[in-house]
PDB file of N, CA and C in Angstrom:
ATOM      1  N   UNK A   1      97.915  77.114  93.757  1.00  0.00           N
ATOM      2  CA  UNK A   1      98.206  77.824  94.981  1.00  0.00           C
ATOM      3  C   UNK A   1      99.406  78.735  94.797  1.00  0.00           C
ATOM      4  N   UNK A   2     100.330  78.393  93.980  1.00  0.00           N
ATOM      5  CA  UNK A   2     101.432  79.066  93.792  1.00  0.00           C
ATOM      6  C   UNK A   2     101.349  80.658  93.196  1.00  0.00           C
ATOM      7  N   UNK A   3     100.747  80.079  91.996  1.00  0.00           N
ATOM      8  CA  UNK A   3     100.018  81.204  91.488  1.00  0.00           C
ATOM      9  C   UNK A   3      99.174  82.586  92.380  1.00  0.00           C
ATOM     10  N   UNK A   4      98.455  81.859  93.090  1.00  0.00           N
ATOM     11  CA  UNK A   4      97.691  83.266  93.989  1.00  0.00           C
ATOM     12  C   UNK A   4      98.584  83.745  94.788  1.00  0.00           C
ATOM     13  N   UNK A   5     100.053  82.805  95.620  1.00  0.00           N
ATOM     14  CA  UNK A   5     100.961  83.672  96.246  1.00  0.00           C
ATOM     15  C   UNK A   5     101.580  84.409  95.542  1.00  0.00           C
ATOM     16  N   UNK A   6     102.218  84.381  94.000  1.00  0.00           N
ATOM     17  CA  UNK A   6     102.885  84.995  93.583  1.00  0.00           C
ATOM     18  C   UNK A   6     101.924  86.362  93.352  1.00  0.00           C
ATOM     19  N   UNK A   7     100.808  86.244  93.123  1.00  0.00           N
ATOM     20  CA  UNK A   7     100.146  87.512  92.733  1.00  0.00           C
ATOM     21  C   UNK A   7      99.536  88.310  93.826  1.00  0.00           C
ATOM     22  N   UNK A   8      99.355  87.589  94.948  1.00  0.00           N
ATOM     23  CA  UNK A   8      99.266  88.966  96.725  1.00  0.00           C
ATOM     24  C   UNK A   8     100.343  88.952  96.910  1.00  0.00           C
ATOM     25  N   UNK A   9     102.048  88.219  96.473  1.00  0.00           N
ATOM     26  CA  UNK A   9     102.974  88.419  96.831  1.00  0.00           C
ATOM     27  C   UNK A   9     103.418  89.909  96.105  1.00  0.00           C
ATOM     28  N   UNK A  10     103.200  90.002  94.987  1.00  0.00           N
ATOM     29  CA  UNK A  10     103.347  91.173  93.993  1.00  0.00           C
ATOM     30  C   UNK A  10     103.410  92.190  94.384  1.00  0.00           C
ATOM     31  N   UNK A  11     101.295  91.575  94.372  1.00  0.00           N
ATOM     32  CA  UNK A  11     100.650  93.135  95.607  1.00  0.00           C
ATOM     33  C   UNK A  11     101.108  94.055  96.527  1.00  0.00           C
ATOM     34  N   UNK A  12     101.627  92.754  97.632  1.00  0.00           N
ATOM     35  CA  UNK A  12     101.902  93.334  98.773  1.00  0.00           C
ATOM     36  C   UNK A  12     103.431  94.314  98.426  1.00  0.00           C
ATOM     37  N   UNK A  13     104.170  93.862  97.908  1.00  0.00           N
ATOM     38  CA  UNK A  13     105.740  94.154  97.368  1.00  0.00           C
ATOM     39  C   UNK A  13     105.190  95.802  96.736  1.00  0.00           C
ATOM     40  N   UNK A  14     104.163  95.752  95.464  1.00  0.00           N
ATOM     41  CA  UNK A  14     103.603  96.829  95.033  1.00  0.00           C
ATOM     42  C   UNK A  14     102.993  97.730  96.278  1.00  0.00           C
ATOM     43  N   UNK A  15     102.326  97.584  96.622  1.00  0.00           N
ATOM     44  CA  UNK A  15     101.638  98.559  98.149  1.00  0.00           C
ATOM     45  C   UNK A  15     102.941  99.118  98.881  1.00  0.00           C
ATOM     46  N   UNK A  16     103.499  98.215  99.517  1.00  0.00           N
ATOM     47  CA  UNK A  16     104.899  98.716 100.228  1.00  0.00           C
ATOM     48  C   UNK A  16     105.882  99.571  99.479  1.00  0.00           C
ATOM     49  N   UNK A  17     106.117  99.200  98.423  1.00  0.00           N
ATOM     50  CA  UNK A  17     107.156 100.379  97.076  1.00  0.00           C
ATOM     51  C   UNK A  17     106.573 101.632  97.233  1.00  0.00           C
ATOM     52  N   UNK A  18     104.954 101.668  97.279  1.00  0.00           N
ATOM     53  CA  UNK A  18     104.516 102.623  96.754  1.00  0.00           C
ATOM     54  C   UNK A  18     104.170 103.513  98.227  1.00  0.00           C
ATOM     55  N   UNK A  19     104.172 102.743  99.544  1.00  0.00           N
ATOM     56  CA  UNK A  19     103.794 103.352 100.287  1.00  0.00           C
ATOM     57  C   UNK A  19     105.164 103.473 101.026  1.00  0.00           C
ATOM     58  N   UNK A  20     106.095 102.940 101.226  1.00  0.00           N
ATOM     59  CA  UNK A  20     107.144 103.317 102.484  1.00  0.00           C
ATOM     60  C   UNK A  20     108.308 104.050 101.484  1.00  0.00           C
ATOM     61  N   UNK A  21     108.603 103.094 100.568  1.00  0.00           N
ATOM     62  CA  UNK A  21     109.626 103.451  99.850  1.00  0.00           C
ATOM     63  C   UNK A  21     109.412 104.865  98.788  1.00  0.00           C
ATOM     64  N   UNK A  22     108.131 105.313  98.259  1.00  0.00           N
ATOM     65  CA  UNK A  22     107.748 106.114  97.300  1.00  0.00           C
ATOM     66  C   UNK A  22     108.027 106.093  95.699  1.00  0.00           C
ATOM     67  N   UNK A  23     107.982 104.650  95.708  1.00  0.00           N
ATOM     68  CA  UNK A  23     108.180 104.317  94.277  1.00  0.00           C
ATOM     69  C   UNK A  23     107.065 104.485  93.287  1.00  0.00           C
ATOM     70  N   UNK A  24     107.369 105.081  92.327  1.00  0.00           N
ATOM     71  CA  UNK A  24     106.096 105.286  91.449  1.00  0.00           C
ATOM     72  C   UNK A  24     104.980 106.137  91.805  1.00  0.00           C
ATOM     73  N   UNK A  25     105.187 107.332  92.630  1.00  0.00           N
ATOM     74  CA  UNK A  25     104.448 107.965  93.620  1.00  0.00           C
ATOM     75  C   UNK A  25     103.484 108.881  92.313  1.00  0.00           C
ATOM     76  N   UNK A  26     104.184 109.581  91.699  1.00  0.00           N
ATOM     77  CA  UNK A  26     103.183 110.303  90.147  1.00  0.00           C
ATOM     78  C   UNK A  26     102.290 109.510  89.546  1.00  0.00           C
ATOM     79  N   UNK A  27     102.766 108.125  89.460  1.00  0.00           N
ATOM     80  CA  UNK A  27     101.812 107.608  88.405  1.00  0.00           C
ATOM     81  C   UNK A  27     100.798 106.897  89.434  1.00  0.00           C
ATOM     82  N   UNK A  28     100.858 107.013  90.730  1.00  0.00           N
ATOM     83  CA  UNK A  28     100.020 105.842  91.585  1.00  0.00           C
ATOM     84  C   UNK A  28     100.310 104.421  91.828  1.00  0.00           C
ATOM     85  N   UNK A  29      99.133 104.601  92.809  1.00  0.00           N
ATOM     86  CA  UNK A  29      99.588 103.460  93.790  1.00  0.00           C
ATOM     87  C   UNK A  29      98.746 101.721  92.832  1.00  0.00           C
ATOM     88  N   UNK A  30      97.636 102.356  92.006  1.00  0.00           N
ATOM     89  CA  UNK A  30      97.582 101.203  90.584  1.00  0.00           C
ATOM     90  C   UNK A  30      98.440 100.843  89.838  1.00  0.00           C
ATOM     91  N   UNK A  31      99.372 101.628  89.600  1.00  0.00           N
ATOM     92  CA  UNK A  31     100.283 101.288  88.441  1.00  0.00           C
ATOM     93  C   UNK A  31     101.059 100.286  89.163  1.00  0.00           C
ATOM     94  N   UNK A  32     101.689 100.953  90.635  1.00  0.00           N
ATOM     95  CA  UNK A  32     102.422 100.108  91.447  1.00  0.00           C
ATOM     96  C   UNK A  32     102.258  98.639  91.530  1.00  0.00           C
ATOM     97  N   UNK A  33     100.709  98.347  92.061  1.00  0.00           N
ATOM     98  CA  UNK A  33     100.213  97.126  92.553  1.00  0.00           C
ATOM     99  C   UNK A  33     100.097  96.583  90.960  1.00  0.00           C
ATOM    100  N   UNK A  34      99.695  96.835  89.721  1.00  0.00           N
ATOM    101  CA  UNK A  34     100.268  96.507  88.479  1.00  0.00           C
ATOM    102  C   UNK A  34     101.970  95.616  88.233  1.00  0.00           C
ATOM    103  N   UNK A  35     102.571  96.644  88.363  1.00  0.00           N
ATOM    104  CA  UNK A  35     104.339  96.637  87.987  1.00  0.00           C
ATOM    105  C   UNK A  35     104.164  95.566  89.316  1.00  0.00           C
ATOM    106  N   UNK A  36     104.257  95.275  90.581  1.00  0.00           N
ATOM    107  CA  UNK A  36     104.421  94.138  91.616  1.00  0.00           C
ATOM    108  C   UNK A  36     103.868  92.919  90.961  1.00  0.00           C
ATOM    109  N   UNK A  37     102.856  92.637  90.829  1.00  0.00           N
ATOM    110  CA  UNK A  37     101.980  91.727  90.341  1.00  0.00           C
ATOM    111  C   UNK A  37     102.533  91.470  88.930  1.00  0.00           C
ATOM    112  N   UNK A  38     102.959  91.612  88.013  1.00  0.00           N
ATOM    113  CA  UNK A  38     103.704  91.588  86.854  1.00  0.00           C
ATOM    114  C   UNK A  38     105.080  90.698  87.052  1.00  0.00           C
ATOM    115  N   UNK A  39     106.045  91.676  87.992  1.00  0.00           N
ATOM    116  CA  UNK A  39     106.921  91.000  88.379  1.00  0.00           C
ATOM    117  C   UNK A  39     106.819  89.907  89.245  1.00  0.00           C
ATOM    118  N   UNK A  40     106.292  89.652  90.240  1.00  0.00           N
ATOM    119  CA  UNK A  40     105.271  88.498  90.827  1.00  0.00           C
ATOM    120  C   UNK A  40     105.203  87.290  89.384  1.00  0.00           C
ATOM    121  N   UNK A  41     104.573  87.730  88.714  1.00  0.00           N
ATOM    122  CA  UNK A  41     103.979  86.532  88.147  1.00  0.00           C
ATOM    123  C   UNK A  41     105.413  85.852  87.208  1.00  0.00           C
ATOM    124  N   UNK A  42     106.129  86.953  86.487  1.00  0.00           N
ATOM    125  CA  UNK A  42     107.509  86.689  86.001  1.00  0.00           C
ATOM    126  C   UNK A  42     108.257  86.065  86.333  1.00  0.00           C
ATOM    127  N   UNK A  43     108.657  86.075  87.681  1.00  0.00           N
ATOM    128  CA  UNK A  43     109.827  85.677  88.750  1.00  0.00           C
ATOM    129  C   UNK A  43     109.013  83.822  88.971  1.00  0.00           C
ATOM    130  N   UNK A  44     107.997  83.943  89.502  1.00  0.00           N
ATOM    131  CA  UNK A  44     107.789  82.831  90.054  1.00  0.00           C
ATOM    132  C   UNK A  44     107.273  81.640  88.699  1.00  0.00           C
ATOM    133  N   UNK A  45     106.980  82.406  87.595  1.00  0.00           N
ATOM    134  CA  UNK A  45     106.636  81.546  86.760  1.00  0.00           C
ATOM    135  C   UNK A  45     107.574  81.540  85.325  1.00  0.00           C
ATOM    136  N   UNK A  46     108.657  81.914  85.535  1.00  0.00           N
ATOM    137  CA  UNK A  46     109.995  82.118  84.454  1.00  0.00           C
ATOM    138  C   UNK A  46     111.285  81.626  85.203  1.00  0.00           C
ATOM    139  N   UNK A  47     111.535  82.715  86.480  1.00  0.00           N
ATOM    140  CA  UNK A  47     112.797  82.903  86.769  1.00  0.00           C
ATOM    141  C   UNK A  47     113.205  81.793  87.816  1.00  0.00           C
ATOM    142  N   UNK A  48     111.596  81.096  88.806  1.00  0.00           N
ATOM    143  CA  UNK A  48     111.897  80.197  89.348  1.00  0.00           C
ATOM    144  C   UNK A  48     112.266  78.451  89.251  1.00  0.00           C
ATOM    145  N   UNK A  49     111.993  78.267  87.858  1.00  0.00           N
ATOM    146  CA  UNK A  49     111.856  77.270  87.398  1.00  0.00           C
ATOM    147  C   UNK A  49     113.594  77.324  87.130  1.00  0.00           C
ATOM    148  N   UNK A  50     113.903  78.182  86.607  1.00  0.00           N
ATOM    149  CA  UNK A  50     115.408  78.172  86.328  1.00  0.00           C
ATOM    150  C   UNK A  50     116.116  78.120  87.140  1.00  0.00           C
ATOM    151  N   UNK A  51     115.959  78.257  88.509  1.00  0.00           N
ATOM    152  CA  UNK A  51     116.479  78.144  89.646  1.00  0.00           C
ATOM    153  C   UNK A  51     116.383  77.332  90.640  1.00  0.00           C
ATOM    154  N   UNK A  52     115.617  76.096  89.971  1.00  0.00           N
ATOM    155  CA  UNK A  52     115.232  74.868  90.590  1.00  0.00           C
ATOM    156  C   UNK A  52     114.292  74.795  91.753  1.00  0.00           C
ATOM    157  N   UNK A  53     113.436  75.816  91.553  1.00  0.00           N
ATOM    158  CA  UNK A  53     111.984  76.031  92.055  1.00  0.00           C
ATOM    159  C   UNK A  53     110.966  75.827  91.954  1.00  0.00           C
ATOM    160  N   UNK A  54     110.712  74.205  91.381  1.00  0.00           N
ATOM    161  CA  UNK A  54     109.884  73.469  91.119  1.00  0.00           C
ATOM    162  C   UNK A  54     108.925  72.371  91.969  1.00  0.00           C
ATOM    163  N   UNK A  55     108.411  73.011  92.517  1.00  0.00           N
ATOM    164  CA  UNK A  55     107.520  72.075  93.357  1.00  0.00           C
ATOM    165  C   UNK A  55     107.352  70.460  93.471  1.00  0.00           C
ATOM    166  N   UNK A  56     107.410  69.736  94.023  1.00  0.00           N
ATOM    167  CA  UNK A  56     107.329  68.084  93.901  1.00  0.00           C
ATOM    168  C   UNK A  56     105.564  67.992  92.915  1.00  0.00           C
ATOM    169  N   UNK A  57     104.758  68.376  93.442  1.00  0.00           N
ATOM    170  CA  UNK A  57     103.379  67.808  93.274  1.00  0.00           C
ATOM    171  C   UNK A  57     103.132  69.547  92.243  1.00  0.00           C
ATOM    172  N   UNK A  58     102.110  69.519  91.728  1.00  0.00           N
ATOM    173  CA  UNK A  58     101.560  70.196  90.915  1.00  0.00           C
ATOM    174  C   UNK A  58     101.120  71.704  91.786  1.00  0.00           C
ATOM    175  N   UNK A  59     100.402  71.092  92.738  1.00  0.00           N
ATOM    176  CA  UNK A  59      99.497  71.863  93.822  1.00  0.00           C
ATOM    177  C   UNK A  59     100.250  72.578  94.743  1.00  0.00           C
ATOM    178  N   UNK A  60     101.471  71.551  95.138  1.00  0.00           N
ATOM    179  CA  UNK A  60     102.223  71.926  96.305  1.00  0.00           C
ATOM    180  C   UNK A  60     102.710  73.646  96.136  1.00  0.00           C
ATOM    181  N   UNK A  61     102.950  73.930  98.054  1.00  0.00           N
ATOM    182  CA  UNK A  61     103.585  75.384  98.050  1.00  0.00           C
ATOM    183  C   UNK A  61     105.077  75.216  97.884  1.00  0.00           C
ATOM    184  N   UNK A  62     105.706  76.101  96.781  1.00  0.00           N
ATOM    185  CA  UNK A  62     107.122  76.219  97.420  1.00  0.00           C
ATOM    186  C   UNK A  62     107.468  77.486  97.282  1.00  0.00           C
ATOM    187  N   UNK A  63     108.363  77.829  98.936  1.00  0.00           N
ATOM    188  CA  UNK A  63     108.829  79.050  99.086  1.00  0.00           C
ATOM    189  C   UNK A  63     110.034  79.679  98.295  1.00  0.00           C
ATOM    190  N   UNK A  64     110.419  78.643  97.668  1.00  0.00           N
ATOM    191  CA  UNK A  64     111.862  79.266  96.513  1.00  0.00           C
ATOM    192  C   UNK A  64     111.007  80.235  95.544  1.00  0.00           C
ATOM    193  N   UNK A  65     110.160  79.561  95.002  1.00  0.00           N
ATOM    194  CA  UNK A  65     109.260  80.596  93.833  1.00  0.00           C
ATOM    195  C   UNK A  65     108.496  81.336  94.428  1.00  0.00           C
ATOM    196  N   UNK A  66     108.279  81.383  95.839  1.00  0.00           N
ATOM    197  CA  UNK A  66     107.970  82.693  96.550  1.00  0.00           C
ATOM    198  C   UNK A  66     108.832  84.102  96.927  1.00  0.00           C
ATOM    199  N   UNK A  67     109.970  83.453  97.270  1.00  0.00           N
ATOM    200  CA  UNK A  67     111.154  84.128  97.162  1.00  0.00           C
ATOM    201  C   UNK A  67     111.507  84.647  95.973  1.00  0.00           C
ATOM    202  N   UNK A  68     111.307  83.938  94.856  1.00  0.00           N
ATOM    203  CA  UNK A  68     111.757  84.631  93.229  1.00  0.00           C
ATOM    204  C   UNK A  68     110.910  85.131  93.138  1.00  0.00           C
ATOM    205  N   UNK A  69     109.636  85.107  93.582  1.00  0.00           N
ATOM    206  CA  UNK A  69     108.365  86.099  92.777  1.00  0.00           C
ATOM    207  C   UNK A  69     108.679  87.202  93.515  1.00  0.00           C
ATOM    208  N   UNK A  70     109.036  87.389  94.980  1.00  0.00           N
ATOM    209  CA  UNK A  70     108.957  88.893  95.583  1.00  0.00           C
ATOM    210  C   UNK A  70     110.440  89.417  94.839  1.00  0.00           C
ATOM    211  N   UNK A  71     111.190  89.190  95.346  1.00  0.00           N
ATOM    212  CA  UNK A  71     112.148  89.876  94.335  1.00  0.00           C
ATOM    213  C   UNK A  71     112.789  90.591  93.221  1.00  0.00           C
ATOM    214  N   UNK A  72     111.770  89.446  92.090  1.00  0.00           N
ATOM    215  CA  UNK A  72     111.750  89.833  90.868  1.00  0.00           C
ATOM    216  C   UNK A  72     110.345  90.999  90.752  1.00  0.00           C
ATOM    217  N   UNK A  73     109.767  90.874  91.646  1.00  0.00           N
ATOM    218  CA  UNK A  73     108.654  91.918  91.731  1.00  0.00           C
ATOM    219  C   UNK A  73     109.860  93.493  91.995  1.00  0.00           C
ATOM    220  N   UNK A  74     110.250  93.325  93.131  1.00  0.00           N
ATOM    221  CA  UNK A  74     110.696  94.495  93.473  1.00  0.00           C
ATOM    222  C   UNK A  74     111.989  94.892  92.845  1.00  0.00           C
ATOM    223  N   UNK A  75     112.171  94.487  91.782  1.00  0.00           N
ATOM    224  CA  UNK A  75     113.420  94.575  90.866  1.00  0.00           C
ATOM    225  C   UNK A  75     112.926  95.632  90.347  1.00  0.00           C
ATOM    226  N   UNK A  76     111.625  94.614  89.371  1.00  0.00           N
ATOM    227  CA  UNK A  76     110.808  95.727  88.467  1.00  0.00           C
ATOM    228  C   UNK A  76     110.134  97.019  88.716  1.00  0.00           C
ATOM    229  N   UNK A  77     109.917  96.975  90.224  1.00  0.00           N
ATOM    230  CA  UNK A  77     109.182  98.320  91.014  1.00  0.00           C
ATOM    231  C   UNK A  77     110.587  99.282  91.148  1.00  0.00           C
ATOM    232  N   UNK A  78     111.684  98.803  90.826  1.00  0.00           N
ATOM    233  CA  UNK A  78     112.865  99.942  91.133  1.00  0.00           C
ATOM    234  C   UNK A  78     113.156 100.444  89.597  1.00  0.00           C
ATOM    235  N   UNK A  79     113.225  98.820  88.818  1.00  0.00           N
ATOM    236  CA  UNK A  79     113.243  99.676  87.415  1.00  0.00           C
ATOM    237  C   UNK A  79     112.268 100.809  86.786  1.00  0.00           C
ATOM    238  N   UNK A  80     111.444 100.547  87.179  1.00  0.00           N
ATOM    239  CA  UNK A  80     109.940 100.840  86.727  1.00  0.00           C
ATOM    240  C   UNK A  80     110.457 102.840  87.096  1.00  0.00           C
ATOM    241  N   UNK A  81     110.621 102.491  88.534  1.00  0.00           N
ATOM    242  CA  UNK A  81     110.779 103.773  89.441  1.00  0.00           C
ATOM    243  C   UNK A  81     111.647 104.586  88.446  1.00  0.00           C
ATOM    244  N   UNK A  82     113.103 104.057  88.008  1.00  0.00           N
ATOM    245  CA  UNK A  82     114.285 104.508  87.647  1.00  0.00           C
ATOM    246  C   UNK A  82     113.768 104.856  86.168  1.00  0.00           C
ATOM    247  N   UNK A  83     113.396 104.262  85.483  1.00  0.00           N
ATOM    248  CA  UNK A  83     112.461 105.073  83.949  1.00  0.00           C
ATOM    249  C   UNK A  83     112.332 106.205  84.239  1.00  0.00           C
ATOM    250  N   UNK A  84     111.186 105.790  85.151  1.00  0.00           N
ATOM    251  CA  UNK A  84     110.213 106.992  85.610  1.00  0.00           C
ATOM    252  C   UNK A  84     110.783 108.369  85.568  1.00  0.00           C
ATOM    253  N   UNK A  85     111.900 108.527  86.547  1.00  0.00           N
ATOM    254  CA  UNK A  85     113.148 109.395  86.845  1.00  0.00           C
ATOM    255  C   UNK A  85     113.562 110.093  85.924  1.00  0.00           C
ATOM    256  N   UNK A  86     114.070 108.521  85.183  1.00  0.00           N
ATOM    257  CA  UNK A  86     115.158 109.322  83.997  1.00  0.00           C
ATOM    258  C   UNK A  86     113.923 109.926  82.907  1.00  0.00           C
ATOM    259  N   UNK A  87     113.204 109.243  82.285  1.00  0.00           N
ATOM    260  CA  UNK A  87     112.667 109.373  81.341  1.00  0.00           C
ATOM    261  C   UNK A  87     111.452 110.000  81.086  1.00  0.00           C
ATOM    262  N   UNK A  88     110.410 109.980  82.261  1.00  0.00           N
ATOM    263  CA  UNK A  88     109.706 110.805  82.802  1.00  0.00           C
ATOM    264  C   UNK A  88     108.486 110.239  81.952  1.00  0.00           C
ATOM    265  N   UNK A  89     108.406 108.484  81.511  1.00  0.00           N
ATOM    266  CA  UNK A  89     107.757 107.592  80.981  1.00  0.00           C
ATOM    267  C   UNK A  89     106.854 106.950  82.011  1.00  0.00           C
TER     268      UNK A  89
END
């Protein structure tokens, strides 16, 4: 279960970058929902464990690694953006 939030969590983080904020606007709104979903899966399955975001039960929801997955999503949708900028990559 964790897993599918972190990855519509991504999504949604990707859609919104790409639609309110205008992140990644040249390369599209795929690449976006890509780079979200990436960071999504990073955050909640790397960065949350390190942060003591470990669920009791296997199955169980927890919102800490929901919280690290959107975040670390929209880290990467700014880095991603800021390449983009500078480097024109």
């Amino acid at each position: 279960m964790n897993l599918t939030m972190w990855i519509l969590g991504g999504i949604a983080i990707g859609w919104i970058a790409f639609s309110f904020f205008r992140f990644n606007t040249k390369r599209g709104v795929a690449i976006s929902l890509v780079i979200g979903t990436a960071g999504g899966l990073l955050g909640g399955a790397c960065l949350a464990p390190m942060l003591g975001g470990v669920p009791v039960g296997s199955g169980d929801f927890n919102p800490l690694a929901l919280l690290t997955a959107l975040a670390t999503a929209l880290a990467c949708l700014t880095v991603a953006d800021m390449v983009y900028r500078r480097f024109g990559i």
